[in-house]
N, C-alpha and C. Protein backbone atom coordinates (compact mmCIF):
# COMPACT_ATOMS: atom_id res chain seq x y z
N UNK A 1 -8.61 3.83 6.46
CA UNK A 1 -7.18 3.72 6.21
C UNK A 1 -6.79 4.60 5.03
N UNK A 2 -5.51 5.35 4.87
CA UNK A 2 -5.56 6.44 4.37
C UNK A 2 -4.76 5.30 2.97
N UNK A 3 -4.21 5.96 1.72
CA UNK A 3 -3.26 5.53 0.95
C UNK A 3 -1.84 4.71 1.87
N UNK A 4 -1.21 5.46 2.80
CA UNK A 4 0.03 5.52 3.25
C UNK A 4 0.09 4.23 4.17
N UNK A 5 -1.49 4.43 4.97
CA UNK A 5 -1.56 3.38 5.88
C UNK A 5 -1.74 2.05 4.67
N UNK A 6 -2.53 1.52 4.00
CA UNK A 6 -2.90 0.97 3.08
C UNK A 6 -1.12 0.57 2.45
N UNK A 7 -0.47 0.89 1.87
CA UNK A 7 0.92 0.42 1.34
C UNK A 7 1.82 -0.03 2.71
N UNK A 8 1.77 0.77 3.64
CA UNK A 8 2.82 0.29 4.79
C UNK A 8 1.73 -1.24 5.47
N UNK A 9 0.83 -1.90 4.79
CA UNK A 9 0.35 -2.64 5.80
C UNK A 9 0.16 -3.98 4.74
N UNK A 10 0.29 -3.92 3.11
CA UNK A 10 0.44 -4.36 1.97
C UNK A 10 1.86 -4.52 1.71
N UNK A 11 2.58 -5.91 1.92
CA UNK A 11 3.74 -6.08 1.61
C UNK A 11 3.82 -6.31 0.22
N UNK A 12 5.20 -5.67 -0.40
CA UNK A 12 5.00 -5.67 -1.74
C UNK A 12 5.96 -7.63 -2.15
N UNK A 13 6.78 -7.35 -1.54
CA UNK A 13 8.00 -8.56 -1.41
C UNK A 13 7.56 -9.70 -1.10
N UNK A 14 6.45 -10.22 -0.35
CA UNK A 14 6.56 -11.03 0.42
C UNK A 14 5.56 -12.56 -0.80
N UNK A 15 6.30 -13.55 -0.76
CA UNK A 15 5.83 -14.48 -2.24
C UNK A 15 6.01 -13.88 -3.23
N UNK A 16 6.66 -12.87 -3.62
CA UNK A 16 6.92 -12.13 -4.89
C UNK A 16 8.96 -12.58 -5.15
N UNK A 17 9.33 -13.14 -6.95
CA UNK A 17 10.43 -12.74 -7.16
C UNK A 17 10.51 -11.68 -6.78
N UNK A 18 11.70 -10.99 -5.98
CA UNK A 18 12.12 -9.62 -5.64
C UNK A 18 13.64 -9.29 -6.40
N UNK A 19 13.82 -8.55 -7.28
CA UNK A 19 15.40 -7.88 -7.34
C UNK A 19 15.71 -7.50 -6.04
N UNK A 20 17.73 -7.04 -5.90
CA UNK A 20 17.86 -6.76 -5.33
C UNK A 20 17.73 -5.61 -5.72
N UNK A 21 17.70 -4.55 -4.36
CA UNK A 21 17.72 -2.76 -5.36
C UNK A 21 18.76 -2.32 -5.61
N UNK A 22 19.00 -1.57 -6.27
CA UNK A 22 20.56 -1.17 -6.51
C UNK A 22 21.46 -0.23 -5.52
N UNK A 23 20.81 0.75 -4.84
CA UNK A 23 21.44 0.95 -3.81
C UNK A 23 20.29 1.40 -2.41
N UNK A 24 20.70 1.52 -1.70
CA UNK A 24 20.10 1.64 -0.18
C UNK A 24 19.09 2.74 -0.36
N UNK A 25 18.94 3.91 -1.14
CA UNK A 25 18.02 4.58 -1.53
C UNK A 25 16.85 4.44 -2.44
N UNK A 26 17.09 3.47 -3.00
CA UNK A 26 16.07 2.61 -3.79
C UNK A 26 15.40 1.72 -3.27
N UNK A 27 16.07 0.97 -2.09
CA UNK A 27 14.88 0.02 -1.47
C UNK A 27 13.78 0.39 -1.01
N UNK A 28 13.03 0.23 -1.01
CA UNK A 28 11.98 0.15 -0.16
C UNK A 28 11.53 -0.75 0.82
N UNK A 29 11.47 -0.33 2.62
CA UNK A 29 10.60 -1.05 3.26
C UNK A 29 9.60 -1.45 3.54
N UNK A 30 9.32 -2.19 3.78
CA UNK A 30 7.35 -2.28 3.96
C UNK A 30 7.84 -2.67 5.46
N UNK A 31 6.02 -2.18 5.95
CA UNK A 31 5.80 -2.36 7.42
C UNK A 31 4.78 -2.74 7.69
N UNK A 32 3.96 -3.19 8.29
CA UNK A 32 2.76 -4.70 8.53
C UNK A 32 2.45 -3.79 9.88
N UNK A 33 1.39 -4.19 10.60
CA UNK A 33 0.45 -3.96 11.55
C UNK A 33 1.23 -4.64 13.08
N UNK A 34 1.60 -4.37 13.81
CA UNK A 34 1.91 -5.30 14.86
C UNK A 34 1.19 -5.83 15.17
N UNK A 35 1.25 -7.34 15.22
CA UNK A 35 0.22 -8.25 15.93
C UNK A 35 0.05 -8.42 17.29
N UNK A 36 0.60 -7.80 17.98
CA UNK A 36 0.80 -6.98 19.44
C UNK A 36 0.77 -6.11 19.77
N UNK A 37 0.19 -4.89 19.64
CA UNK A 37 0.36 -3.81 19.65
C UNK A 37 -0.04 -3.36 21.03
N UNK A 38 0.71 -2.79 21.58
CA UNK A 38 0.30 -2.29 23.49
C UNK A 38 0.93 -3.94 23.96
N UNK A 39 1.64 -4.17 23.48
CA UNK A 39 2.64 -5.52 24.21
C UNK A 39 4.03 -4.98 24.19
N UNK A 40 4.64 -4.83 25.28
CA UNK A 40 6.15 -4.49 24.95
C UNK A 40 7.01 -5.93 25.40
N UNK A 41 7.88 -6.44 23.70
CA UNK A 41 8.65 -7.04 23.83
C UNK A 41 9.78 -6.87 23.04
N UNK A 42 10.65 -7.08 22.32
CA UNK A 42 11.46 -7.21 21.67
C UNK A 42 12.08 -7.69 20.50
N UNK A 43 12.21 -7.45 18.96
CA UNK A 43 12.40 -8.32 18.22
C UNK A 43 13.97 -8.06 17.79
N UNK A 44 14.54 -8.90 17.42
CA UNK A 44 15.89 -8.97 16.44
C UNK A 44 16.29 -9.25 15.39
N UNK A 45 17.17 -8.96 14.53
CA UNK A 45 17.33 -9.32 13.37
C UNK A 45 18.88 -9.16 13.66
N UNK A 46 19.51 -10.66 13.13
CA UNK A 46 20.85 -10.80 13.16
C UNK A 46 21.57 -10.89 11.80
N UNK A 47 22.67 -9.97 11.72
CA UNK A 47 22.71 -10.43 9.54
C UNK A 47 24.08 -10.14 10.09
N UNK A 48 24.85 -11.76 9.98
CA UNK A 48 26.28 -11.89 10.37
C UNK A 48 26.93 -11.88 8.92
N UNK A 49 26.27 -11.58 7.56
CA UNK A 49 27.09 -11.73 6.42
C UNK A 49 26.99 -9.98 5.57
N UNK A 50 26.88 -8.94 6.92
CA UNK A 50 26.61 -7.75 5.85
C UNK A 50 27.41 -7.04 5.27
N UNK A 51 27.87 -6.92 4.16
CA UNK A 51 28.58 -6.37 2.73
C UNK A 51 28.16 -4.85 2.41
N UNK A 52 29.15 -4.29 2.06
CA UNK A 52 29.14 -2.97 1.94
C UNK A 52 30.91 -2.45 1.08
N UNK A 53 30.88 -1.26 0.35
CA UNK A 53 32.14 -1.30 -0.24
C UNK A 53 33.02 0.38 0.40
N UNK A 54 33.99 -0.25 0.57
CA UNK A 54 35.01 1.01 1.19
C UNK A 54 34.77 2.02 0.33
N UNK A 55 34.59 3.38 0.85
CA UNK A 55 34.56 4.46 -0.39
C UNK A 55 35.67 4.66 -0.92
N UNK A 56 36.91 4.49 0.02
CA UNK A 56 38.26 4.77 -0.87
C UNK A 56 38.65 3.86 -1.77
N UNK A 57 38.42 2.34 -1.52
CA UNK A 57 39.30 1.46 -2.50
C UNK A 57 38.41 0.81 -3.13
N UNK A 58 37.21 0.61 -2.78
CA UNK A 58 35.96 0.11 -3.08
C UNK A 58 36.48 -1.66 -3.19
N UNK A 59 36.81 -1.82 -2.01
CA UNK A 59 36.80 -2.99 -1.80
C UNK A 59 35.99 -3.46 -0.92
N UNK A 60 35.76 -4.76 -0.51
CA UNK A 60 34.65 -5.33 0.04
C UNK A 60 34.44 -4.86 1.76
N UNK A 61 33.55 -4.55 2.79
CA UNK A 61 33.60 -4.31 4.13
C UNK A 61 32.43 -5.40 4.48
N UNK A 62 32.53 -6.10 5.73
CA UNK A 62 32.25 -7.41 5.72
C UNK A 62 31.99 -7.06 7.40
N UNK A 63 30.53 -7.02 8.17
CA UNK A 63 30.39 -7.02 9.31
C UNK A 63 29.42 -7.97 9.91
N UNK A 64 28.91 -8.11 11.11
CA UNK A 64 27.96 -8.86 11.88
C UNK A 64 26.95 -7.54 12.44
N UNK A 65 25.68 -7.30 11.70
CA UNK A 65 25.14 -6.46 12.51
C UNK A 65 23.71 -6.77 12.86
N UNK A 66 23.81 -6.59 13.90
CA UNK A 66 22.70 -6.71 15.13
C UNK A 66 21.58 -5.26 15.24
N UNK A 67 20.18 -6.00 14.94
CA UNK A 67 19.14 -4.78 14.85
C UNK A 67 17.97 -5.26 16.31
N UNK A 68 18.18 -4.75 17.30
CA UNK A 68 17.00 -4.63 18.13
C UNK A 68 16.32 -3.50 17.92
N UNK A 69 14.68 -4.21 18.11
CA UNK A 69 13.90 -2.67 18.48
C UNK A 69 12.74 -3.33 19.56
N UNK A 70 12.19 -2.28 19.90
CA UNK A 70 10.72 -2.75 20.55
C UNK A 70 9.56 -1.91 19.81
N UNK A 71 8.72 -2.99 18.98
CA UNK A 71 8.09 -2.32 18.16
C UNK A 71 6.70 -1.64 18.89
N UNK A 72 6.38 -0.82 18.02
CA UNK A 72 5.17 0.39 18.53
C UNK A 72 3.79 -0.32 17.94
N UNK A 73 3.27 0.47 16.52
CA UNK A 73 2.25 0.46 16.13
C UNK A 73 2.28 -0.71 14.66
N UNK A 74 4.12 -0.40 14.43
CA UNK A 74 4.32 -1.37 13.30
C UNK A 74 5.73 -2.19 13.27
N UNK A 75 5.67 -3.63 12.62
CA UNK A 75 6.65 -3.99 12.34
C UNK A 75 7.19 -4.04 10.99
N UNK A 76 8.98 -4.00 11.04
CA UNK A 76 9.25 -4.08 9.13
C UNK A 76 9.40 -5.84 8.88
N UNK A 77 8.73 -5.43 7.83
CA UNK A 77 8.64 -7.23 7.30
C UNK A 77 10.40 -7.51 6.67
N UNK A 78 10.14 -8.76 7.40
CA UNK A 78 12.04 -9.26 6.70
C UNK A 78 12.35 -9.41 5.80
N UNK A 79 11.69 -9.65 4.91
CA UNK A 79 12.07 -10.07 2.98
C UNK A 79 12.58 -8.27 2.86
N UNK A 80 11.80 -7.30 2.92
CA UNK A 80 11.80 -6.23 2.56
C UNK A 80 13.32 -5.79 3.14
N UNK A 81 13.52 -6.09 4.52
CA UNK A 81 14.84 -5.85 5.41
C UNK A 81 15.76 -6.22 4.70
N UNK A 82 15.57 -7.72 4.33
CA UNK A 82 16.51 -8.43 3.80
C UNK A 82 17.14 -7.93 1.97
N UNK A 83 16.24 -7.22 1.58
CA UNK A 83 16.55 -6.75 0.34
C UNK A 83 17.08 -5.57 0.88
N UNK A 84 16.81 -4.69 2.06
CA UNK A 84 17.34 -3.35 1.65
C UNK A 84 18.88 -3.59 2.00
N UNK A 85 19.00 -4.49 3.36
CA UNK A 85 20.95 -4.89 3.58
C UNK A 85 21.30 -4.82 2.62
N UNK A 86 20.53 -5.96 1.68
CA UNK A 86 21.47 -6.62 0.69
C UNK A 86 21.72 -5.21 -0.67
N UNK A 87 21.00 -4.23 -0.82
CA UNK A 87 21.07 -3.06 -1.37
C UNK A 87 22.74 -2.43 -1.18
N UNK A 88 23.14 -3.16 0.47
CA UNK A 88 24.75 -1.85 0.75
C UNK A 88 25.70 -3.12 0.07
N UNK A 89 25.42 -4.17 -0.70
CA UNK A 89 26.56 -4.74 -1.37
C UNK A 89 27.18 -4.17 -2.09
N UNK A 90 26.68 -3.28 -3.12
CA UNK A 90 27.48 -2.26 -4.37
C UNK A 90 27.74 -0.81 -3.88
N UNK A 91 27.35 -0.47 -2.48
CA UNK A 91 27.30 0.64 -1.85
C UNK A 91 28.23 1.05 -1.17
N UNK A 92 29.07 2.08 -2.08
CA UNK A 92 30.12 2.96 -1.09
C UNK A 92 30.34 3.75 0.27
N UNK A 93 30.34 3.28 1.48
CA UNK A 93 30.15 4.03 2.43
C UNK A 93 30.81 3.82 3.71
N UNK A 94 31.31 4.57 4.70
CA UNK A 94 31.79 4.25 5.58
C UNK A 94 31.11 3.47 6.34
N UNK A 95 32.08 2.61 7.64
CA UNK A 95 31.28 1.71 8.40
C UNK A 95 30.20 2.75 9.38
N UNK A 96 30.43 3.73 10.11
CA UNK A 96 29.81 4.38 10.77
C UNK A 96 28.41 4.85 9.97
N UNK A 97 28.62 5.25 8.53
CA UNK A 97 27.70 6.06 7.92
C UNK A 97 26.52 4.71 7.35
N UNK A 98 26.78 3.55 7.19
CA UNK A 98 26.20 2.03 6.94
C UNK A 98 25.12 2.23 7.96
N UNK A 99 26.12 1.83 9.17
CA UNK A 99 25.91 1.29 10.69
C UNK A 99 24.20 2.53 10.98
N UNK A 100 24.96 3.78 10.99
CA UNK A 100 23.92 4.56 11.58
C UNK A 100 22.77 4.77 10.59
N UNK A 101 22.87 5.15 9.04
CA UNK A 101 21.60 5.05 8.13
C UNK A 101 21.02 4.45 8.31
N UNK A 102 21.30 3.11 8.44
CA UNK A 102 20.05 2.12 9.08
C UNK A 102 19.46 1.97 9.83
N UNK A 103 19.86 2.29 11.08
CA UNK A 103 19.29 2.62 12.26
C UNK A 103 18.19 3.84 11.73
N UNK A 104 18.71 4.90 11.23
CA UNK A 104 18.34 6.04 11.28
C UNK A 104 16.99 5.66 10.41
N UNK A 105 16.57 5.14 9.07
CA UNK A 105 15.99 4.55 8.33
C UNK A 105 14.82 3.99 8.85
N UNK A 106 15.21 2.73 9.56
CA UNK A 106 14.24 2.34 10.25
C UNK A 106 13.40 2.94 11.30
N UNK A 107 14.23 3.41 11.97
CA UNK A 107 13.80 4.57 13.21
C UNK A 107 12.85 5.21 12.64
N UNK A 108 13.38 6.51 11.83
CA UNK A 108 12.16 7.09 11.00
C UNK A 108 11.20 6.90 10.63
N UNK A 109 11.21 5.45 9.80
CA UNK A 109 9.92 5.23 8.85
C UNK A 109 9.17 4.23 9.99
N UNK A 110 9.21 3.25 10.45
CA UNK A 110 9.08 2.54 11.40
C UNK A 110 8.20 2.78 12.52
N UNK A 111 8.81 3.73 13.40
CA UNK A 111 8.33 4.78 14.63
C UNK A 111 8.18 3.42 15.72
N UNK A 112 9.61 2.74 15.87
CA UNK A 112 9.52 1.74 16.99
C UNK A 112 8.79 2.58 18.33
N UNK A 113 9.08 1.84 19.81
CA UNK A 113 9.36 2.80 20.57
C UNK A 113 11.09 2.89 21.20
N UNK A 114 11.84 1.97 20.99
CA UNK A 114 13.19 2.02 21.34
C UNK A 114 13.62 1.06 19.94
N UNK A 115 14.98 1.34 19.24
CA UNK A 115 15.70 0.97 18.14
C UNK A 115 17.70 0.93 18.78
N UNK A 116 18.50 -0.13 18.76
CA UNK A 116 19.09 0.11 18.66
C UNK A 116 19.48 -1.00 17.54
N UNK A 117 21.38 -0.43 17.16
CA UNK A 117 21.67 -1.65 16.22
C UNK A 117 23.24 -1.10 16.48
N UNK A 118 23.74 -2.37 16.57
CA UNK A 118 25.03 -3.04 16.77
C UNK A 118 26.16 -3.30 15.68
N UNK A 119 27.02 -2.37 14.84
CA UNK A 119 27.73 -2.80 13.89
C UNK A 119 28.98 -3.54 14.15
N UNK A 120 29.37 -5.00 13.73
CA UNK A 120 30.41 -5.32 14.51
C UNK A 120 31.43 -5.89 13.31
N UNK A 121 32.20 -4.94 12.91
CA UNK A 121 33.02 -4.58 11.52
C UNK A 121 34.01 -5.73 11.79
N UNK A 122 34.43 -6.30 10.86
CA UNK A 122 35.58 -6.73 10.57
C UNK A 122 36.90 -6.11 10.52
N UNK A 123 38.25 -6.47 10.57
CA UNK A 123 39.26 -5.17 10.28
C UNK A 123 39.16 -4.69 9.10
N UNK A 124 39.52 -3.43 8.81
CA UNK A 124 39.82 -2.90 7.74
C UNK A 124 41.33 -2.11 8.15
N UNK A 125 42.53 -2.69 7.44
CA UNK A 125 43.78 -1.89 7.89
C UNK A 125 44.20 -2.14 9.00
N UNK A 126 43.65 -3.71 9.06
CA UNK A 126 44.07 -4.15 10.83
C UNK A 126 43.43 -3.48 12.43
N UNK A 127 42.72 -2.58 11.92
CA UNK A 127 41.99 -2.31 13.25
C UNK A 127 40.24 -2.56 12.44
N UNK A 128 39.52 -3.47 13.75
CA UNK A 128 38.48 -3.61 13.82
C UNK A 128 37.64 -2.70 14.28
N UNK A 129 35.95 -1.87 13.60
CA UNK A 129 35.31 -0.88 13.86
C UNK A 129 34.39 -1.38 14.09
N UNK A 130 33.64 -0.76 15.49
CA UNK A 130 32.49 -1.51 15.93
C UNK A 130 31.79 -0.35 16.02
N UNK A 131 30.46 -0.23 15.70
CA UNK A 131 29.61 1.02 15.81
C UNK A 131 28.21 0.69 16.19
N UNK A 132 27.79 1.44 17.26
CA UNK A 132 26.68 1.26 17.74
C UNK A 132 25.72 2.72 18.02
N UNK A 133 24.39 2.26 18.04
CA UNK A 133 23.54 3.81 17.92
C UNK A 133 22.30 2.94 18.02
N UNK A 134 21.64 3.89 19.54
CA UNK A 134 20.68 3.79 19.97
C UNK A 134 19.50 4.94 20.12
N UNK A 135 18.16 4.54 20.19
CA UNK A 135 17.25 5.78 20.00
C UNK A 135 17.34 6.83 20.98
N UNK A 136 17.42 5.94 22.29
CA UNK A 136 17.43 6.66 23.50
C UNK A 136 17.23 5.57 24.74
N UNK A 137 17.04 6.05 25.59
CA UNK A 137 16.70 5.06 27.26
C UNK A 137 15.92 3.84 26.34
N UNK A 138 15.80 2.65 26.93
CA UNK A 138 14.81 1.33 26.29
C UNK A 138 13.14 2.05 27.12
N UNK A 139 12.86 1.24 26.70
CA UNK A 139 11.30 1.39 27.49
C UNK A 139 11.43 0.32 28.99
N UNK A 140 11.18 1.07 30.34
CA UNK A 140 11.39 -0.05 31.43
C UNK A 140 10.60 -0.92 31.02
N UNK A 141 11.48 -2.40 31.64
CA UNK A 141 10.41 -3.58 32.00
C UNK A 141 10.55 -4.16 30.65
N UNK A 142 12.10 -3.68 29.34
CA UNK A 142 12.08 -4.30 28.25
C UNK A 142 13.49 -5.77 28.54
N UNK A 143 13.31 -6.31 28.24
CA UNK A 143 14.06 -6.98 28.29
C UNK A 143 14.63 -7.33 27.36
N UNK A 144 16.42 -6.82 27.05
CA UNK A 144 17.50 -6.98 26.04
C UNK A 144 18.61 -7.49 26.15
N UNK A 145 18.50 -8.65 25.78
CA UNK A 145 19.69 -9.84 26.06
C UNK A 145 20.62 -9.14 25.06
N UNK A 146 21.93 -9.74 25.48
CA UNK A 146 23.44 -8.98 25.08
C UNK A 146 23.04 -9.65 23.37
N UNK A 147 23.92 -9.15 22.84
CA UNK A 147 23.93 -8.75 21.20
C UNK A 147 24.72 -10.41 20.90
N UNK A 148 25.32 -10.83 21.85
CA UNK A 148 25.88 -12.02 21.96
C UNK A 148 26.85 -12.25 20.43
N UNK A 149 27.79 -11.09 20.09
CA UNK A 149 29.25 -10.92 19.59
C UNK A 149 30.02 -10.91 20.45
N UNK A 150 30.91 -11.22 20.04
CA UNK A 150 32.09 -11.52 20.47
C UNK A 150 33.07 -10.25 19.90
N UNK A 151 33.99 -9.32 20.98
CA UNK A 151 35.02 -8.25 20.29
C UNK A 151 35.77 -9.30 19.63
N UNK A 152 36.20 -8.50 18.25
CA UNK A 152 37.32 -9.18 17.40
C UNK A 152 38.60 -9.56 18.20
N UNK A 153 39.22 -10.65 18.13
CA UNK A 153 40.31 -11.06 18.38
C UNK A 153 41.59 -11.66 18.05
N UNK A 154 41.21 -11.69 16.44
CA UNK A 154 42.19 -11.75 15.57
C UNK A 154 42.94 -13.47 15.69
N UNK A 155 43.58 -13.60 15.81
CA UNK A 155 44.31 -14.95 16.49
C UNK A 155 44.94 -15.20 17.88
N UNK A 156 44.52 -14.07 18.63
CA UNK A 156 45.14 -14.04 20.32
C UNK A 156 43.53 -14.48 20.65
């Protein structure tokens, strides 16, 4: 096992006080061994409270976002996940540019074999932004139950 393999398989977070990091470039993920590996199934991570700040007014942006993947060789451990979300609380950025870094993030470091993730924005200015970004085709024979949001509907 090289250095690289050795840290991605050594969670640093996990029974450890953790800060949060200060912004989304500072976190760090860790990634663990799949305990399945050559099994194709599906995992999710649902974070209906995710925070992020408008770049123009830097006021609060408040979504439900939905992370499927079908993992490969590794999975990301959740404490680590859970600190890097919580990283876009003080973080200026559009919903699209949130939505897709993360995807993009994980994708990268990760090396699922299929990643998608589901941003399902709150209004901002009265229209609601929903953003979604996927790796590519799923792997056949995966099975991906609906994201199970609901489109915004305001009071109608």
């Amino acid at each position: 096992m090289t250095n690289d393999d050795t840290q991605k398989s050594t969670p640093r977070f996990l029974g450890q006080d953790s800060a949060l990091p200060t912004s989304p470039e500072d976190a760090i993920l860790d990634y663990v061994p799949n305990p399945r590996t050559g099994e194709l199934y599906l995992t999710r991570f649902a974070v209906p409270e995710f925070t992020s700040l408008c770049p123009v007014t830097a006021q609060p942006d408040f979504a439900h976002l939905v992370i499927d993947y079908a993992p490969d060789k590794t999975i990301v451990e959740s404490k680590s996940l859970k600190l890097f979300l919580g990283s876009f609380r003080n973080h200026a950025a559009f919903h699209e540019d949130c939505t897709v870094g993360i995807a993009h993030r994980l994708f990268t470091e990760m090396k699922p074999k299929w990643l998608r993730i589901g941003g399902y924005w709150y209004p901002r200015g009265g229209i609601p932004i929903d953003v979604f970004w996927q790796s590519g085709e799923p792997p056949k024979g995966l099975w991906i139950p609906d994201q199970g949001v609901a489109s915004y509907r305001g009071r109608g």
